[in-house]
C-alpha atoms as a PDB file:
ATOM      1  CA  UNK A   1       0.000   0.000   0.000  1.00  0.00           C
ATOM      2  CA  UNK A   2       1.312   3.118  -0.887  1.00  0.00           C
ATOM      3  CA  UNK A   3       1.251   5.992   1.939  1.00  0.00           C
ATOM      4  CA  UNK A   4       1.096   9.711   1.554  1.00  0.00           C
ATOM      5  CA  UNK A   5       3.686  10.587   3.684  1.00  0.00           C
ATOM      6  CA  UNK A   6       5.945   8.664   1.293  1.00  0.00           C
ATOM      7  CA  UNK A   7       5.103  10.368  -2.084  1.00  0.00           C
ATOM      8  CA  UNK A   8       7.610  12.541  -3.855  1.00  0.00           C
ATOM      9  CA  UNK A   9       8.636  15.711  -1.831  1.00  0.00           C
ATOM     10  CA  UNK A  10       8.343  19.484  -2.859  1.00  0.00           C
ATOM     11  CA  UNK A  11       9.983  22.582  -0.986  1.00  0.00           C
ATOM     12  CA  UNK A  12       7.826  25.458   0.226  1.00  0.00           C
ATOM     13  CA  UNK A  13       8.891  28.476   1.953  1.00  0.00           C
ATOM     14  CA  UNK A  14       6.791  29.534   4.736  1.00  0.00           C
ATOM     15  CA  UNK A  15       7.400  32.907   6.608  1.00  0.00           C
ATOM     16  CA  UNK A  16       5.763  33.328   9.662  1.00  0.00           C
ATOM     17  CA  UNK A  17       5.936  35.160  13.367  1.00  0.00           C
ATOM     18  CA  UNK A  18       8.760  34.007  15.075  1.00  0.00           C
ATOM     19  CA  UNK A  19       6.224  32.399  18.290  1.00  0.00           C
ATOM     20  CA  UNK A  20       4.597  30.314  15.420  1.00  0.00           C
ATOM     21  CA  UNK A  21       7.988  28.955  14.452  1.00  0.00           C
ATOM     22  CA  UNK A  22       8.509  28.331  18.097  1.00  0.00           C
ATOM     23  CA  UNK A  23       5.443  26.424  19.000  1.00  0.00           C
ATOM     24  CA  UNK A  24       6.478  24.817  15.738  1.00  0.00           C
ATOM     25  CA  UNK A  25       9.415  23.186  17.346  1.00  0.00           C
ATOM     26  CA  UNK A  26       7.010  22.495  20.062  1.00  0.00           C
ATOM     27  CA  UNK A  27       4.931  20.441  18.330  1.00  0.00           C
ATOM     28  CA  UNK A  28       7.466  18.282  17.447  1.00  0.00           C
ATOM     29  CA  UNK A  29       9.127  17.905  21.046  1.00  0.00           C
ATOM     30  CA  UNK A  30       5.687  17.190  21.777  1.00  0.00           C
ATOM     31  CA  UNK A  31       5.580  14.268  19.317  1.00  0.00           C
ATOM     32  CA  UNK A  32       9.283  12.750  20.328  1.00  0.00           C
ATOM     33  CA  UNK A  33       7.563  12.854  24.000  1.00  0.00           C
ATOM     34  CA  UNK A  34       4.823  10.385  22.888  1.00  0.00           C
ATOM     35  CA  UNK A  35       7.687   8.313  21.295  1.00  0.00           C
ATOM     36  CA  UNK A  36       6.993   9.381  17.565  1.00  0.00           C
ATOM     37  CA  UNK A  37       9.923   9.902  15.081  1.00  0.00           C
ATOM     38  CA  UNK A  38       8.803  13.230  13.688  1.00  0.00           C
ATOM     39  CA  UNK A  39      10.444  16.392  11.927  1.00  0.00           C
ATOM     40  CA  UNK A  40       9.044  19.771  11.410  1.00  0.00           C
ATOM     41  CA  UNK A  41       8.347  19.152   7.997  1.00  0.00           C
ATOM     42  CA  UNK A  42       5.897  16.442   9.058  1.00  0.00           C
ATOM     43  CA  UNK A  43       4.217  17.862  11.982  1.00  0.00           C
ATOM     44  CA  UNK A  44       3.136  20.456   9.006  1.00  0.00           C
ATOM     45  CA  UNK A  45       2.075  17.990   6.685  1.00  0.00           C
ATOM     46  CA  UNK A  46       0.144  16.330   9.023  1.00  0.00           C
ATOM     47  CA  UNK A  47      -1.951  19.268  10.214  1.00  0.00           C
ATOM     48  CA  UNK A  48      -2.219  20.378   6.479  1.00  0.00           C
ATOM     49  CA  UNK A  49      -3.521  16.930   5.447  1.00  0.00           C
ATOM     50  CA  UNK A  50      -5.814  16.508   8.267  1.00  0.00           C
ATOM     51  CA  UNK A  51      -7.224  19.787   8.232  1.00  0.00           C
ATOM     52  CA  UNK A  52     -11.135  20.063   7.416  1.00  0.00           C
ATOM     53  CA  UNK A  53     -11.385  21.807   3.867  1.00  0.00           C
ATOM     54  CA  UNK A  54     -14.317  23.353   4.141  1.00  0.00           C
ATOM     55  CA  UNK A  55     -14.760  27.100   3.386  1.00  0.00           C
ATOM     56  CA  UNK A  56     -16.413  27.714   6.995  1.00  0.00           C
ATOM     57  CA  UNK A  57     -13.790  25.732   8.685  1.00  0.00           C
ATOM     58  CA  UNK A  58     -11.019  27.178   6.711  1.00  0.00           C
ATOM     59  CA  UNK A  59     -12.440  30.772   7.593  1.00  0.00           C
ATOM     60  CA  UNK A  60     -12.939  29.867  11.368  1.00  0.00           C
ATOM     61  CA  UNK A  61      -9.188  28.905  11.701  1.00  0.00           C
ATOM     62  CA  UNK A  62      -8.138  32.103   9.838  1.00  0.00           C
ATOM     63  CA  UNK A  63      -9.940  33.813  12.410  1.00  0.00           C
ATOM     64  CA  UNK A  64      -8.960  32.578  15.405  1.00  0.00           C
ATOM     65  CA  UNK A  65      -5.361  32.805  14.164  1.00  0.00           C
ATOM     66  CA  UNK A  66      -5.894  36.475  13.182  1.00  0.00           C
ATOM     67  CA  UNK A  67      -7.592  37.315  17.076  1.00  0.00           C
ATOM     68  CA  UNK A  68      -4.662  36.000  18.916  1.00  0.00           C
ATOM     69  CA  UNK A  69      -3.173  38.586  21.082  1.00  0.00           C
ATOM     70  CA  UNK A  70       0.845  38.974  20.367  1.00  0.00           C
ATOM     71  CA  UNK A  71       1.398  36.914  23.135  1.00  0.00           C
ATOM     72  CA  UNK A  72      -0.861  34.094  22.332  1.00  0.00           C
ATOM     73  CA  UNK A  73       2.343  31.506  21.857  1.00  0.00           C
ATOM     74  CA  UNK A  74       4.729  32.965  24.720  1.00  0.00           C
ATOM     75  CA  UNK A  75       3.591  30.431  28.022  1.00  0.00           C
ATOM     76  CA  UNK A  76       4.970  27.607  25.212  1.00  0.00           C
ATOM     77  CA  UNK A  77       7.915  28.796  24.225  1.00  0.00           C
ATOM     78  CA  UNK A  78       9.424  26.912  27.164  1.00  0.00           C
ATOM     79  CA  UNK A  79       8.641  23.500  27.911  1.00  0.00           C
ATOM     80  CA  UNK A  80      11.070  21.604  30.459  1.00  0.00           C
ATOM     81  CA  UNK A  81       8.191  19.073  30.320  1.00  0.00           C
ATOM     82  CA  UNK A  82       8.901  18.062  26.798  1.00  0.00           C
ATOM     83  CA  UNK A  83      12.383  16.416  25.805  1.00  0.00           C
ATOM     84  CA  UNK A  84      15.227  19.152  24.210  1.00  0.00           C
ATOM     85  CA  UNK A  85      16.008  17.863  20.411  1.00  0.00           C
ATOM     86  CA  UNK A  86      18.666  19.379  18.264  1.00  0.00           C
ATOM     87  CA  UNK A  87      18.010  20.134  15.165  1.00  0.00           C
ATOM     88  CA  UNK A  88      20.367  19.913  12.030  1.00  0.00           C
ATOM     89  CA  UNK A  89      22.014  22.475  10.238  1.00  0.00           C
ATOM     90  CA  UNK A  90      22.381  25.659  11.100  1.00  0.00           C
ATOM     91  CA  UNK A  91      20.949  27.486  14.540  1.00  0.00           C
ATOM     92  CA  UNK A  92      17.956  29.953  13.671  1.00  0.00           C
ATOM     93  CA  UNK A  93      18.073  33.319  14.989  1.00  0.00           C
ATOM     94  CA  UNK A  94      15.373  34.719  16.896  1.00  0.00           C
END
């Protein structure tokens, strides 16, 4: 059987706020924690593929993304709950 997360590969550049990045990074801790193998790039393909693709639903997570106050993210950022991981190549800058 052939699985989705195994097709062919394309690069897409994503910019985002810096706290979305971190709770990015999050995410996957989060996932290593529950004993998962799992990389950035798959934490977002997961919550792409799973996400309901209906207009309303769409719209309602727009929304709630755009009414976030600034420091929405910020309680996250650190997490001695969750294991560290290091992540290859080079460090980002905050």
């Amino acid at each position: 059987m052939d699985l989705l997360w195994q097709q062919p590969r394309r690069n897409t550049l994503v910019t985002w706020p810096n706290d979305v990045d971190q709770r990015l990074d999050i995410l996957v801790r989060a996932a290593i924690a529950a004993g998962e193998q799992a990389s950035r790039s798959q934490i977002l393909a997961a919550l792409v593929a799973t996400a309901e693709a209906s207009p309303d639903a769409v719209a309602d997570l727009l929304h709630a993304y755009r009414r976030l106050p600034a420091d929405a993210l910020a309680a996250d950022n650190e997490r001695p709950d969750l294991p560290t991981i290091r992540t290859p190549g080079p460090t980002r800058t905050q």
